[in-house]
PDB file of N, CA and C in Angstrom:
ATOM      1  N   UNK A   1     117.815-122.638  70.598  1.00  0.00           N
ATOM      2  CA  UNK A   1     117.191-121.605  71.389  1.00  0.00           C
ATOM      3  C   UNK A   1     116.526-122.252  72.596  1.00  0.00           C
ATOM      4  N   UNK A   2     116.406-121.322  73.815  1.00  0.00           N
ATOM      5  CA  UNK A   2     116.261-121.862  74.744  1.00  0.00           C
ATOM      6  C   UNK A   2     114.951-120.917  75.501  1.00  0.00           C
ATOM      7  N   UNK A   3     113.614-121.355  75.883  1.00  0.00           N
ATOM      8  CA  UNK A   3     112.762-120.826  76.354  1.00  0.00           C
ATOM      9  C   UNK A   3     112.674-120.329  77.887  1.00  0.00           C
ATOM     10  N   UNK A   4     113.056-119.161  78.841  1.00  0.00           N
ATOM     11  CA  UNK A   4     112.845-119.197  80.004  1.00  0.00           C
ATOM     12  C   UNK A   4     112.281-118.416  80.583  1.00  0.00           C
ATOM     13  N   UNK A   5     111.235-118.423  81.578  1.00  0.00           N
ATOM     14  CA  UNK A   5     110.615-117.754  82.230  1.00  0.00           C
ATOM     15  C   UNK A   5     111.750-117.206  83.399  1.00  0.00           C
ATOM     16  N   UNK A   6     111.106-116.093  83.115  1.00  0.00           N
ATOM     17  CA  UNK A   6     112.087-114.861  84.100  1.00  0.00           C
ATOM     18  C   UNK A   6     110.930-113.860  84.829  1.00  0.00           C
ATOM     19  N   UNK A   7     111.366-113.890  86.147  1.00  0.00           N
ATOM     20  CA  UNK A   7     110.939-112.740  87.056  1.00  0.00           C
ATOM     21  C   UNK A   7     111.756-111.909  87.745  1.00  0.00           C
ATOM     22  N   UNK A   8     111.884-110.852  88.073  1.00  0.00           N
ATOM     23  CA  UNK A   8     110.448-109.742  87.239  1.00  0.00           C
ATOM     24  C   UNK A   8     110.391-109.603  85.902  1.00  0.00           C
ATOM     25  N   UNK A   9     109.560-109.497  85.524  1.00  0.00           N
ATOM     26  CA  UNK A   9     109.260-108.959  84.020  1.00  0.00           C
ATOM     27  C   UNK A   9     110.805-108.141  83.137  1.00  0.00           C
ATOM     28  N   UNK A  10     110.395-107.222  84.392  1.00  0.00           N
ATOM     29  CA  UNK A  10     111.590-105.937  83.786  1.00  0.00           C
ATOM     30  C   UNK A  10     113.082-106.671  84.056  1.00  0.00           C
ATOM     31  N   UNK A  11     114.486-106.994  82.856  1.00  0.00           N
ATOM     32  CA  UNK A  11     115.394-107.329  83.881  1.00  0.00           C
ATOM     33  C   UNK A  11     116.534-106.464  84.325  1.00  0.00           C
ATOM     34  N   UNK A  12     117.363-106.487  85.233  1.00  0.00           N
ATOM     35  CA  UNK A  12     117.859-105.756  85.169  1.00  0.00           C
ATOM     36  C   UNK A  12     118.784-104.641  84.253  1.00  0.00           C
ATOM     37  N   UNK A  13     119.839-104.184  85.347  1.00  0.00           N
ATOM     38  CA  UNK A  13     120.090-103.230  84.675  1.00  0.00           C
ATOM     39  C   UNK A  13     121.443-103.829  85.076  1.00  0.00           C
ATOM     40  N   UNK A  14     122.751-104.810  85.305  1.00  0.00           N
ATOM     41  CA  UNK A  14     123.405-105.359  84.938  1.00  0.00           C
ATOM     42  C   UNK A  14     123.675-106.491  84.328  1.00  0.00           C
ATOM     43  N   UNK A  15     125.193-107.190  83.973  1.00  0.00           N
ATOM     44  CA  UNK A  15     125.309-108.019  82.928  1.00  0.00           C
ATOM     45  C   UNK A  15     125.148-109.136  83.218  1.00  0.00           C
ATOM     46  N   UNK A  16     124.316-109.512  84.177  1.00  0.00           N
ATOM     47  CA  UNK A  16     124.007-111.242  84.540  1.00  0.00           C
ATOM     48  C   UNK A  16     122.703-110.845  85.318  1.00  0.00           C
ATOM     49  N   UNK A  17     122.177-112.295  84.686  1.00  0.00           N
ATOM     50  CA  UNK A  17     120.594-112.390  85.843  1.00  0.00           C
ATOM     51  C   UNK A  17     120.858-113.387  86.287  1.00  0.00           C
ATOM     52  N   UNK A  18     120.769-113.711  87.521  1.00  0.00           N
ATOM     53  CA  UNK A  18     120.043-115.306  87.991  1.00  0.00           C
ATOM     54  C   UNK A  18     119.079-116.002  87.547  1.00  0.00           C
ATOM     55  N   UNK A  19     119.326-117.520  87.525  1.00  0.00           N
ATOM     56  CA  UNK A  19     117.892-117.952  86.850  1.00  0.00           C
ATOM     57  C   UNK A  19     117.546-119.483  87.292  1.00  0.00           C
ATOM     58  N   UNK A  20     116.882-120.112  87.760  1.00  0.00           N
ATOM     59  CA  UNK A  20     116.709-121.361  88.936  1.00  0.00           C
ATOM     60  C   UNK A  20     116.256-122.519  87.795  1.00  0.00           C
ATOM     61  N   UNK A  21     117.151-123.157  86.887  1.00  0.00           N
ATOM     62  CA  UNK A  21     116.821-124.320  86.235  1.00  0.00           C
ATOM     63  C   UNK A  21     116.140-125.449  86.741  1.00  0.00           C
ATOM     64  N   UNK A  22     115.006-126.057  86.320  1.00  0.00           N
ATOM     65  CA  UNK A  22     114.457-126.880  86.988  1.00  0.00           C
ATOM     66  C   UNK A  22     114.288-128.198  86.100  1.00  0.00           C
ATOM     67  N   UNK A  23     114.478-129.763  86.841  1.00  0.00           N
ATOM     68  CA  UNK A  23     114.208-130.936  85.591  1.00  0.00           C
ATOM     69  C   UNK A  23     113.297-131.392  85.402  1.00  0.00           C
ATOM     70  N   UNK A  24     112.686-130.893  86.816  1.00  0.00           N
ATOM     71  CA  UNK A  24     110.723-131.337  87.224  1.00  0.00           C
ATOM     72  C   UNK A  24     110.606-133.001  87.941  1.00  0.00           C
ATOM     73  N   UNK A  25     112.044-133.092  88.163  1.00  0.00           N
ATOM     74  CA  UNK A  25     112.076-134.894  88.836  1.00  0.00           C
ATOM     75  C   UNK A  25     112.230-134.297  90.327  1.00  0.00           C
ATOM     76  N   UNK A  26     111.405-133.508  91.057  1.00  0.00           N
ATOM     77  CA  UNK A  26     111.520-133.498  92.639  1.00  0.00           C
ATOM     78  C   UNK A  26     112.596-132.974  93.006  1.00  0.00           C
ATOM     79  N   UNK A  27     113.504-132.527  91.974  1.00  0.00           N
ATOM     80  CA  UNK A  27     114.898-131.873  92.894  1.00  0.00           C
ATOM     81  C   UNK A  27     114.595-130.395  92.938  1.00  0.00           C
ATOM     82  N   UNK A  28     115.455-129.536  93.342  1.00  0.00           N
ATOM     83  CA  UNK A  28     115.368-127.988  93.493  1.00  0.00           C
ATOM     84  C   UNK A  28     115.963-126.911  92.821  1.00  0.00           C
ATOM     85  N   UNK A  29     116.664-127.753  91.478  1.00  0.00           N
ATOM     86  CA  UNK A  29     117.047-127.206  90.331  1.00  0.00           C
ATOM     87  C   UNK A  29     118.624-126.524  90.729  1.00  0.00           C
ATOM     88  N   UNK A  30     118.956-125.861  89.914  1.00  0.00           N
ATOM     89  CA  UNK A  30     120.604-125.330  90.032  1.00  0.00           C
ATOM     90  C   UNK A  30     119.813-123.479  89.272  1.00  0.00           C
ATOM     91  N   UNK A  31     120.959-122.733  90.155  1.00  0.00           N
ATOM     92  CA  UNK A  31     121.380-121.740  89.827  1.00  0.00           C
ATOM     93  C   UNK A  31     122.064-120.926  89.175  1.00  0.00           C
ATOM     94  N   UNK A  32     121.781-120.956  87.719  1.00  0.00           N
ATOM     95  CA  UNK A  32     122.782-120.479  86.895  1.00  0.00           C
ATOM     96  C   UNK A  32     122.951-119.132  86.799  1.00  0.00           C
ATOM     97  N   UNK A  33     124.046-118.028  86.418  1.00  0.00           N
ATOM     98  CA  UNK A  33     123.702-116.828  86.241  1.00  0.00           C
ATOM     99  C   UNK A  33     124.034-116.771  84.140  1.00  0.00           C
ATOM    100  N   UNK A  34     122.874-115.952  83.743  1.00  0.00           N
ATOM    101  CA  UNK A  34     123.181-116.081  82.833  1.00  0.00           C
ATOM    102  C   UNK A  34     123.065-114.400  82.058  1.00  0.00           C
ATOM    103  N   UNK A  35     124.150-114.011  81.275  1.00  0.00           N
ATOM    104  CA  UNK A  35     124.204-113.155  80.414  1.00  0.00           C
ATOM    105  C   UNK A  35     123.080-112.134  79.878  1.00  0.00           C
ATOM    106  N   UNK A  36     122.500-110.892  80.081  1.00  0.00           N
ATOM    107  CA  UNK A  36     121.313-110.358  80.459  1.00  0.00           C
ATOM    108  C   UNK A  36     121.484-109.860  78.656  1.00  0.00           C
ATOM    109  N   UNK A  37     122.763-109.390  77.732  1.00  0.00           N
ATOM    110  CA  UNK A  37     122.662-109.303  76.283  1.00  0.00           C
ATOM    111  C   UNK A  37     122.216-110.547  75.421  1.00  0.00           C
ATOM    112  N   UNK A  38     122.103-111.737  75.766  1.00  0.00           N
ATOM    113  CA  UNK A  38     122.264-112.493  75.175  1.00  0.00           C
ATOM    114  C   UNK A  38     120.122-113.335  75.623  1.00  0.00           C
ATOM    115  N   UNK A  39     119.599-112.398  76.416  1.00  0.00           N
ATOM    116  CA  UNK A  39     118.107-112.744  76.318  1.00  0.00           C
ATOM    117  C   UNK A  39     117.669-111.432  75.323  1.00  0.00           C
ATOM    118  N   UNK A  40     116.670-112.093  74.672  1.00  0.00           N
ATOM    119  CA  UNK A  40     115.312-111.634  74.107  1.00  0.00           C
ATOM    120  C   UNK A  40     114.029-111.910  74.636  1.00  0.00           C
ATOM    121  N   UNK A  41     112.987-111.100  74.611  1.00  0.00           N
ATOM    122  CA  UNK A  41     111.956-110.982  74.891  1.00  0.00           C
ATOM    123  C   UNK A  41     111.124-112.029  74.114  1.00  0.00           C
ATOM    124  N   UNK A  42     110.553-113.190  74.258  1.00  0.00           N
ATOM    125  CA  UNK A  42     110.034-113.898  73.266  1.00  0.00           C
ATOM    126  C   UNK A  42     108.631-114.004  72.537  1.00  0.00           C
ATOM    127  N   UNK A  43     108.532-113.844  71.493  1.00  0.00           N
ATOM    128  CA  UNK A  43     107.103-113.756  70.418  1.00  0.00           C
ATOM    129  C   UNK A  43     105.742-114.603  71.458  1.00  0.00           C
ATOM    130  N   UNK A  44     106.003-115.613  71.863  1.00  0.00           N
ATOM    131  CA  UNK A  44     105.453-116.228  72.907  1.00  0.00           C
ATOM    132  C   UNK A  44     104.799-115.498  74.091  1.00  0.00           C
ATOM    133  N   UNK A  45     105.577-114.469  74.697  1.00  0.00           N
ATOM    134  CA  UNK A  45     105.112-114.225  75.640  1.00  0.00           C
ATOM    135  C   UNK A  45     104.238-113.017  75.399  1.00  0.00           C
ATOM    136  N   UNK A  46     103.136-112.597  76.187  1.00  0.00           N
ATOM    137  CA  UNK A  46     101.976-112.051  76.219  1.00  0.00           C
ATOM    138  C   UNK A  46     101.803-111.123  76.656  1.00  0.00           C
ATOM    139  N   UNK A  47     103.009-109.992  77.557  1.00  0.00           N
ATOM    140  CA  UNK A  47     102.954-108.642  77.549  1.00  0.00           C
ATOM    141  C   UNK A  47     102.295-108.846  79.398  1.00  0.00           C
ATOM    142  N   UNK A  48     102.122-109.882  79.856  1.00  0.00           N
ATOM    143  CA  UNK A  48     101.239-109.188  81.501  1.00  0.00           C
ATOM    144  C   UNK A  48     102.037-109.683  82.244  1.00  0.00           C
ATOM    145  N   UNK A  49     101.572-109.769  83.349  1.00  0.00           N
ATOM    146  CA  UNK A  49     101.892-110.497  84.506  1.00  0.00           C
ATOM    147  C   UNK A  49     103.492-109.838  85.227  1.00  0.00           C
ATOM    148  N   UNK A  50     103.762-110.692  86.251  1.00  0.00           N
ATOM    149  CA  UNK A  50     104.989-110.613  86.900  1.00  0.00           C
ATOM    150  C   UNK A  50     106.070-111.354  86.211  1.00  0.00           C
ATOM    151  N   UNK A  51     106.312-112.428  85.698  1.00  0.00           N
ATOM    152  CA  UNK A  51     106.762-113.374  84.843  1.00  0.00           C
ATOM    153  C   UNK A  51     106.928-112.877  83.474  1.00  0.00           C
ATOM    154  N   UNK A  52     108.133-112.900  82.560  1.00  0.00           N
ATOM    155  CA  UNK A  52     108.183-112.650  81.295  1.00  0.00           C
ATOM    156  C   UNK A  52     108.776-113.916  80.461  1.00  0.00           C
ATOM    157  N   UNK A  53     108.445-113.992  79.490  1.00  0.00           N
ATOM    158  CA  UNK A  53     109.212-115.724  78.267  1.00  0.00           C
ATOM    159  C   UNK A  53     110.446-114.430  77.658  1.00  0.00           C
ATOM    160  N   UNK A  54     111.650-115.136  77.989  1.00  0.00           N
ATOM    161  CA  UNK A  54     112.728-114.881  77.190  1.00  0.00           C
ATOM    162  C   UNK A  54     113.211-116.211  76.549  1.00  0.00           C
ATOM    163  N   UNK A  55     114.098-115.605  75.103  1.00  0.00           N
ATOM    164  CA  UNK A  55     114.105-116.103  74.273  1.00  0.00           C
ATOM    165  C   UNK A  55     116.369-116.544  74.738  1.00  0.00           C
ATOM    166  N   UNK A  56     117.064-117.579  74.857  1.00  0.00           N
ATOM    167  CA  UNK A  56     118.357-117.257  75.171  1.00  0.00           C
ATOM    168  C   UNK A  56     119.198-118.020  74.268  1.00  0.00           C
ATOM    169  N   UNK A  57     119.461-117.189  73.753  1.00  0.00           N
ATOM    170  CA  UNK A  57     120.705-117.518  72.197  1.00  0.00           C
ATOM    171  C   UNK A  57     122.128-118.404  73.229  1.00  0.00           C
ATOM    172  N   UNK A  58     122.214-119.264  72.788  1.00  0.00           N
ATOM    173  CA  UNK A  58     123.551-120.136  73.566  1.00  0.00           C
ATOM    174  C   UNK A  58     124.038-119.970  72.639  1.00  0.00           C
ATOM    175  N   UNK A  59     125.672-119.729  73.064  1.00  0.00           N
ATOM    176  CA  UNK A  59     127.013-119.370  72.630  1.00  0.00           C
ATOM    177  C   UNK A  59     127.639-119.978  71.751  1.00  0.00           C
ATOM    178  N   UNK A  60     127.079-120.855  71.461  1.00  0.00           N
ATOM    179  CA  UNK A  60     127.800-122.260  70.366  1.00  0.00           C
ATOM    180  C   UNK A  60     126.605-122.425  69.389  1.00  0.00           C
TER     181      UNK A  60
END
């Protein structure tokens, strides 16, 4: 399982979101689009803000 912060909160309403992977070594991360059935809302996250914790089941 894979932890990611997603903005906006709400996600859409088609079958891919964008999402800006980051390694935290100074680069500017990559752009993946990833599968909007395959996030959950995660126990972790706290219900406020602009930002939501999804939870992302990988395929294998």
């Amino acid at each position: 399982m894979t932890i990611l912060a997603i903005h906006p909160r709400e996600l859409p309403k088609t079958e891919t979101v964008e999402v800006r992977l980051d390694a935290g070594s100074g680069s500017t991360g990559q752009r993946v689009m990833i599968l909007v059935e395959r996030l959950t809302l995660s126990d972790l996250d706290q219900g406020e803000g602009v930002t939501a914790l999804y939870e992302y089941e990988t395929p294998y």
